[in-house]
N, C-alpha and C. Protein backbone atom coordinates (compact mmCIF):
# COMPACT_ATOMS: atom_id res chain seq x y z
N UNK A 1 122.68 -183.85 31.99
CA UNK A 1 123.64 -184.10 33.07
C UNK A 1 122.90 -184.63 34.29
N UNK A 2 123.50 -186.06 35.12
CA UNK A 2 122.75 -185.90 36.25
C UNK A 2 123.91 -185.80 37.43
N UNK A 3 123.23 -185.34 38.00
CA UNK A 3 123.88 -185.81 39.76
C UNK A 3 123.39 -186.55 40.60
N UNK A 4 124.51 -186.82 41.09
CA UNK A 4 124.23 -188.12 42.60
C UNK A 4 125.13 -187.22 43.69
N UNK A 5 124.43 -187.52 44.39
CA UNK A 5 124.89 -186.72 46.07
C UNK A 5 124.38 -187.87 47.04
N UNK A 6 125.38 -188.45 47.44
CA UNK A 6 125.51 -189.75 48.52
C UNK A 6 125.89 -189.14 49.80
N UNK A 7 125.58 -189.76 50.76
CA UNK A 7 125.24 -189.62 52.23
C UNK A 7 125.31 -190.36 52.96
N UNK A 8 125.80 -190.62 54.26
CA UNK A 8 125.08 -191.71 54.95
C UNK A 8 126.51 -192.28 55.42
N UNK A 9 127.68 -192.61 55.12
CA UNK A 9 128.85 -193.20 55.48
C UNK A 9 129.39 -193.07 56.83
N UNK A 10 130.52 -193.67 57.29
CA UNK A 10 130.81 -193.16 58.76
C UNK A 10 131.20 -194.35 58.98
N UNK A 11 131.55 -194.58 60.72
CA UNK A 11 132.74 -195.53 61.10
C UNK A 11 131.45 -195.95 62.26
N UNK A 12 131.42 -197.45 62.24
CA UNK A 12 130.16 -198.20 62.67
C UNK A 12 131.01 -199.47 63.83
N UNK A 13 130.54 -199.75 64.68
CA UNK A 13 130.94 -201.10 65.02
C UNK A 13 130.47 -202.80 64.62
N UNK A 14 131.18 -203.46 64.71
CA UNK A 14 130.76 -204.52 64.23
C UNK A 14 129.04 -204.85 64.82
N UNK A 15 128.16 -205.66 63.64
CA UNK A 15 126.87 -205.46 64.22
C UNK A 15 125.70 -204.39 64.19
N UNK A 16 126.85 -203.14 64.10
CA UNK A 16 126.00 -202.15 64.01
C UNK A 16 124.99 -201.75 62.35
N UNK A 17 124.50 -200.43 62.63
CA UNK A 17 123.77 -200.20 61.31
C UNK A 17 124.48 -199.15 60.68
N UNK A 18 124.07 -198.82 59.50
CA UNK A 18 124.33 -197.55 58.94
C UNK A 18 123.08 -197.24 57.89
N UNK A 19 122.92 -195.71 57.65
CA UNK A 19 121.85 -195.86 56.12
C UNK A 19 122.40 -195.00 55.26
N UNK A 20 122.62 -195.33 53.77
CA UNK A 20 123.23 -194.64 52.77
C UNK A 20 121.94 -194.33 52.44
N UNK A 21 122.10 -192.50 51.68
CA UNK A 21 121.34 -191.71 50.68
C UNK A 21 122.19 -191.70 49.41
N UNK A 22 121.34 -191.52 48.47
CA UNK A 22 121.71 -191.17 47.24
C UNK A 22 120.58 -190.29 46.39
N UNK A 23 120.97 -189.15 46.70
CA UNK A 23 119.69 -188.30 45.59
C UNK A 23 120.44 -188.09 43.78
N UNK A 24 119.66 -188.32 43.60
CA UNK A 24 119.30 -188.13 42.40
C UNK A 24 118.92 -186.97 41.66
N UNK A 25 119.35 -186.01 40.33
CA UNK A 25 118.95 -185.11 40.15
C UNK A 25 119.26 -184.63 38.63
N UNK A 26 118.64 -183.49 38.17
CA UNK A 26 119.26 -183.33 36.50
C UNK A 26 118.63 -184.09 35.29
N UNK A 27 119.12 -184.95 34.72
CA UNK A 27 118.53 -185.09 33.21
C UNK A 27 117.81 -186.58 33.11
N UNK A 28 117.34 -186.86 34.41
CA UNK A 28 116.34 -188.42 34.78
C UNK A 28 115.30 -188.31 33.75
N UNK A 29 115.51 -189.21 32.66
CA UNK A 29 114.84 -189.53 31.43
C UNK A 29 113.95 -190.77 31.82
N UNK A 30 114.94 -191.70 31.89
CA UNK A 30 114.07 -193.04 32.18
C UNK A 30 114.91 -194.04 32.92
N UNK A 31 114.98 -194.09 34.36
CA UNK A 31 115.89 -194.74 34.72
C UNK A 31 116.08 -196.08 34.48
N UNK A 32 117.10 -197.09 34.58
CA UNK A 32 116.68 -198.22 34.23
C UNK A 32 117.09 -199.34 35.25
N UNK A 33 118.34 -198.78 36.11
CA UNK A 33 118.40 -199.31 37.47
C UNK A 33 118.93 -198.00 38.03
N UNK A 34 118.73 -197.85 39.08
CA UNK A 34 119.58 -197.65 40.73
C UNK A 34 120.19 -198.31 41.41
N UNK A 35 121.26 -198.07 42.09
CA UNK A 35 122.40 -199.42 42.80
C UNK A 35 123.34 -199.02 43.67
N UNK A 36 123.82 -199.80 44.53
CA UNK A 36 125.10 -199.34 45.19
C UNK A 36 126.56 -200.53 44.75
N UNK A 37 127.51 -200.27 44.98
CA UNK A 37 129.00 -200.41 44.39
C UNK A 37 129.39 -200.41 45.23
N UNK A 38 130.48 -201.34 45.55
CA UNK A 38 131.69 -200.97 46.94
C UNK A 38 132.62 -201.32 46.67
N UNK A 39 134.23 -200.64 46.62
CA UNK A 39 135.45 -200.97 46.63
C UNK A 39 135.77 -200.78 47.57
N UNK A 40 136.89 -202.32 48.01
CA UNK A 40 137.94 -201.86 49.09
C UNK A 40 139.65 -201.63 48.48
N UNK A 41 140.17 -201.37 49.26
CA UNK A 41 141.67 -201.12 48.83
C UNK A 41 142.11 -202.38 48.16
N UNK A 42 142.36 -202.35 47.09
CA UNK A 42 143.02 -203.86 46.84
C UNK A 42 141.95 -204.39 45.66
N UNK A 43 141.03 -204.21 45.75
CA UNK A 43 140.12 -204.67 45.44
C UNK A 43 138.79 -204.20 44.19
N UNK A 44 138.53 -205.40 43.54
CA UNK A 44 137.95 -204.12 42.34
C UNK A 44 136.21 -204.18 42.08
N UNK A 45 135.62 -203.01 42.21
CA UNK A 45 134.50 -202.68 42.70
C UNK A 45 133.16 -203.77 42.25
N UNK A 46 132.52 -203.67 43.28
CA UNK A 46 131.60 -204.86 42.82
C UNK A 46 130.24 -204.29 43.54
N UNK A 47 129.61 -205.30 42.79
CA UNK A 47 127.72 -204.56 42.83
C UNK A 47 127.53 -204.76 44.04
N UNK A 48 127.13 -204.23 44.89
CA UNK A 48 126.32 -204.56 46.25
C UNK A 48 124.45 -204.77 46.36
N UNK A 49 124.32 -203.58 45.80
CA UNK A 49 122.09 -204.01 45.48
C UNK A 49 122.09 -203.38 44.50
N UNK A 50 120.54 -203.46 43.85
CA UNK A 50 120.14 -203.05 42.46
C UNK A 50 119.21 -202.93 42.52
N UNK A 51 117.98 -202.36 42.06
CA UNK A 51 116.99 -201.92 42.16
C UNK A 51 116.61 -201.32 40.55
N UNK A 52 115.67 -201.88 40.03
CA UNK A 52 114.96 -201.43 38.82
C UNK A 52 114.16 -200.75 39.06
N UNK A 53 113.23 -199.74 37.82
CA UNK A 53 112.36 -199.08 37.94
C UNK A 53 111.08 -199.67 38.29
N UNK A 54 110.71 -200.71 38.16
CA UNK A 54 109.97 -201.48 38.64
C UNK A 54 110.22 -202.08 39.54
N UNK A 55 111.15 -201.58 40.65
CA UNK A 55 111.24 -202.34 42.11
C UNK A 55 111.70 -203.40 42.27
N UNK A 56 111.87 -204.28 41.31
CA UNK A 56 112.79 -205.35 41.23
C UNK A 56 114.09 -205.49 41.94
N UNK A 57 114.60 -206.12 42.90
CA UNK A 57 116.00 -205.90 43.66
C UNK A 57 116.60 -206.82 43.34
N UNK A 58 117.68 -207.00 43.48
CA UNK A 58 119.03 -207.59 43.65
C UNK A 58 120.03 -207.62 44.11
N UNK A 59 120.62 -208.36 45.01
CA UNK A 59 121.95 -208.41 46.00
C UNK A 59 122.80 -209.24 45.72
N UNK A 60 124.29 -208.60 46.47
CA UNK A 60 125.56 -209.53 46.35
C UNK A 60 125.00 -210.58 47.45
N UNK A 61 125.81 -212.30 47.13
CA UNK A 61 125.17 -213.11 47.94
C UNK A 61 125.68 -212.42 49.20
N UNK A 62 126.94 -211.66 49.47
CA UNK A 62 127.50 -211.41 50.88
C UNK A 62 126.46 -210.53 51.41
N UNK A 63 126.00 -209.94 50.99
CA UNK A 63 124.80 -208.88 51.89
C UNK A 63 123.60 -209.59 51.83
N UNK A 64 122.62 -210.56 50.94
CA UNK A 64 121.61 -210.71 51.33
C UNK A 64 121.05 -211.01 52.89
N UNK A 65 119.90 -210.75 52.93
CA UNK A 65 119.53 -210.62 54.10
C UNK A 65 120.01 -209.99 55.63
N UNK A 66 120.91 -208.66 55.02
CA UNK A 66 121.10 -207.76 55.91
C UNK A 66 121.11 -206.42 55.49
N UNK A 67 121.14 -206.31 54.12
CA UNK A 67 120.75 -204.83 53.00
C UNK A 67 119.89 -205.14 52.59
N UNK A 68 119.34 -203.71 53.00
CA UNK A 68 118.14 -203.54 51.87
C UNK A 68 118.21 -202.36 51.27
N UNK A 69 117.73 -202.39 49.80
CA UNK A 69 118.12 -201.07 48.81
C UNK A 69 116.37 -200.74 48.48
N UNK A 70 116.38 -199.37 48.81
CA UNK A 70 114.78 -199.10 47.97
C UNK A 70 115.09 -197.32 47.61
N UNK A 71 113.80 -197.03 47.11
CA UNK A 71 113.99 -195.77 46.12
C UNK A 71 112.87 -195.52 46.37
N UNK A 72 112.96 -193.90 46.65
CA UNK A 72 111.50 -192.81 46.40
C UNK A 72 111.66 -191.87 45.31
N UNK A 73 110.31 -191.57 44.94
CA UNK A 73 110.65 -190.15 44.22
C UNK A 73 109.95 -189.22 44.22
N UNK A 74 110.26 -187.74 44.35
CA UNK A 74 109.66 -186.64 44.65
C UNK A 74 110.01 -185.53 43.30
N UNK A 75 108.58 -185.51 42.50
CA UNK A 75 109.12 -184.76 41.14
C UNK A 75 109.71 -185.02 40.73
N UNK A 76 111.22 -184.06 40.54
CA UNK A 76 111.90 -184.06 39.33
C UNK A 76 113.30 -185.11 40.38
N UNK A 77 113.18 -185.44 41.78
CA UNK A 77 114.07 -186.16 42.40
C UNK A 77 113.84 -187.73 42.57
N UNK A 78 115.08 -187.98 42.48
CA UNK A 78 115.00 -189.68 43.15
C UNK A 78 116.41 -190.01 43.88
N UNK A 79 115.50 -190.72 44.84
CA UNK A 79 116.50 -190.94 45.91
C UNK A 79 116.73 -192.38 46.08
N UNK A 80 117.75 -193.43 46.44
CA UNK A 80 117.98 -194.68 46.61
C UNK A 80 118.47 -194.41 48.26
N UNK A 81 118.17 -195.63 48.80
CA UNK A 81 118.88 -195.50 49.77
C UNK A 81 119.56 -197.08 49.70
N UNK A 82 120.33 -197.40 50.93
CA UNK A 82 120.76 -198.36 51.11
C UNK A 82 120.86 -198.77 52.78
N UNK A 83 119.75 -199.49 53.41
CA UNK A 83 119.89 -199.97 54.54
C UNK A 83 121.08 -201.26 55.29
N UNK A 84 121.75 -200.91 55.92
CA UNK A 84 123.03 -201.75 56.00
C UNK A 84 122.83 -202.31 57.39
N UNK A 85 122.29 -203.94 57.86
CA UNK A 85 122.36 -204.35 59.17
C UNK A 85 123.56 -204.94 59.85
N UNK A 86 123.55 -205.59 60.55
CA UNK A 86 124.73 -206.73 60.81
C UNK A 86 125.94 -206.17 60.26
N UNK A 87 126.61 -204.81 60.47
CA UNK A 87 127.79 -205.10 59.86
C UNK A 87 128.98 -205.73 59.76
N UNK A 88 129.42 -205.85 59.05
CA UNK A 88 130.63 -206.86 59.46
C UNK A 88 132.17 -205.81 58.85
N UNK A 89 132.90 -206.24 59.76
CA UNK A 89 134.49 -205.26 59.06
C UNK A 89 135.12 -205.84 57.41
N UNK A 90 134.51 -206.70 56.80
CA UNK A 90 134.79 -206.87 55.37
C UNK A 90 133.29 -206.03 54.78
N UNK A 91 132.48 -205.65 55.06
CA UNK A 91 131.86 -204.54 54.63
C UNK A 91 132.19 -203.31 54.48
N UNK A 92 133.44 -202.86 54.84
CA UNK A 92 134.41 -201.53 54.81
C UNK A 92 135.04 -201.47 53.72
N UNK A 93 134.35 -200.28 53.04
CA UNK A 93 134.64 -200.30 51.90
C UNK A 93 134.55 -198.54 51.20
N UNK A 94 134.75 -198.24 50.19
CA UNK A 94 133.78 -196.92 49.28
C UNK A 94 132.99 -197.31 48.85
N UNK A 95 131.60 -196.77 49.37
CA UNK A 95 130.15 -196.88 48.49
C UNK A 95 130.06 -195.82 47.42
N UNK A 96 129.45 -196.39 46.30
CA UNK A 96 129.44 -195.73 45.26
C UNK A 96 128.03 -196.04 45.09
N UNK A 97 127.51 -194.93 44.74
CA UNK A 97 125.88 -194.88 43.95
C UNK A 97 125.74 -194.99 42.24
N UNK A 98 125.33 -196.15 41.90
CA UNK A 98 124.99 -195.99 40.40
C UNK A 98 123.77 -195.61 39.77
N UNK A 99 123.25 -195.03 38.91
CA UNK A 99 122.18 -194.80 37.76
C UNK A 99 122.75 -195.30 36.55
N UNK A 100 121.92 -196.09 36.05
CA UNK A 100 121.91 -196.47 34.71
C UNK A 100 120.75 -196.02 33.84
N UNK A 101 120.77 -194.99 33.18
CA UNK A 101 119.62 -194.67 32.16
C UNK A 101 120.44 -194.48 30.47
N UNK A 102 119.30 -195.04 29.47
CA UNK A 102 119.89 -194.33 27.76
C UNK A 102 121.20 -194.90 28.00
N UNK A 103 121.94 -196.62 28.57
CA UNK A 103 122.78 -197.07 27.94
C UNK A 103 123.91 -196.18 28.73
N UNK A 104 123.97 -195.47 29.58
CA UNK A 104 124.90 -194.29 30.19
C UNK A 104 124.61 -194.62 31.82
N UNK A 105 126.52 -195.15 32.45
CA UNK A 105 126.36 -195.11 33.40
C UNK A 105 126.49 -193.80 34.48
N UNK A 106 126.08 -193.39 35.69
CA UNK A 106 126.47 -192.45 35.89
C UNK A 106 126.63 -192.47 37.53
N UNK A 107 128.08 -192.21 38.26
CA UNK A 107 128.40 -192.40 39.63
C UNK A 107 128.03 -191.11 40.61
N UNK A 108 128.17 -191.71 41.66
CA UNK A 108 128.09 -190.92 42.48
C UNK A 108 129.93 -190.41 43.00
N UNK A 109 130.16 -189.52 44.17
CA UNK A 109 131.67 -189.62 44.20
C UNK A 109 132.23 -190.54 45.23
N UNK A 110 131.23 -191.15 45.81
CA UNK A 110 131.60 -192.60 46.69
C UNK A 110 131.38 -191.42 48.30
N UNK A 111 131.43 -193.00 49.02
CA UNK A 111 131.39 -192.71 50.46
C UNK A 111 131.52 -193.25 51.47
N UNK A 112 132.63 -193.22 52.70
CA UNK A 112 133.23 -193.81 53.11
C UNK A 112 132.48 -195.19 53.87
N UNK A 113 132.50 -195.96 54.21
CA UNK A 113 132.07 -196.99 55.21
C UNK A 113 132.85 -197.77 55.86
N UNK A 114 133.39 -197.63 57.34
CA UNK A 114 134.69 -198.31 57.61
C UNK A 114 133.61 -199.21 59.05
N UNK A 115 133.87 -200.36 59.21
CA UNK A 115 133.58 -201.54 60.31
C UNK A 115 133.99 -201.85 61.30
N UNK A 116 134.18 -201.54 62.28
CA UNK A 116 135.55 -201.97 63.67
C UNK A 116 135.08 -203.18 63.99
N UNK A 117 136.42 -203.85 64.54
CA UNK A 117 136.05 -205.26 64.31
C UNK A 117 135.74 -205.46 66.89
């Protein structure tokens, strides 16, 4: 079994920052990415960054060069975060934390991120 426990959400002004956590915990075999997800109302969820076990990243074109996604790990924990600059009010959304290990996806329970314009 693993868990994800996400963090970090809240109501930002345009421009402003925010930083998402995501720990990690439980049956981390071999991860194969880490990532964040965002749905808005209406709308059906889409990748935001990615991050392999080998550090490898990847972004939606709408965030490059204002997210950045990286990962630590401490023992039996791993943590992703997600650095969010420049926000903009179509960045308001539910963040969701993904793990992908063994072919099995596994979420976090999301977390709010709303933008004032």
């Amino acid at each position: 079994q693993v868990q994800l426990v996400e963090s970090g959400g809240g109501l930002v002004q345009f421009g402003g920052s925010l930083s998402l956590s995501c720990a990690a915990s439980g049956s981390i075999l071999s991860i194969h990415t880490m990532g964040w997800y965002r749905q808005a109302p209406g709308n059906q969820r889409e990748l935001v960054a990615q991050i392999t076990s080998s550090g490898t990243t990847d972004y939606a074109d709408s965030v490059k060069g204002r997210f950045t996604i990286s990962i630590s790990r401490d023992n039996a924990k791993v943590t992703a975060y997600l650095q969010m600059n420049s926000l903009k009010p179509d960045d308001t959304a539910v963040y969701y934390c993904n793990l992908y290990q063994m072919f099995n996806n596994h979420w976090g329970q999301g977390t709010q991120v709303t933008v004032s314009s």
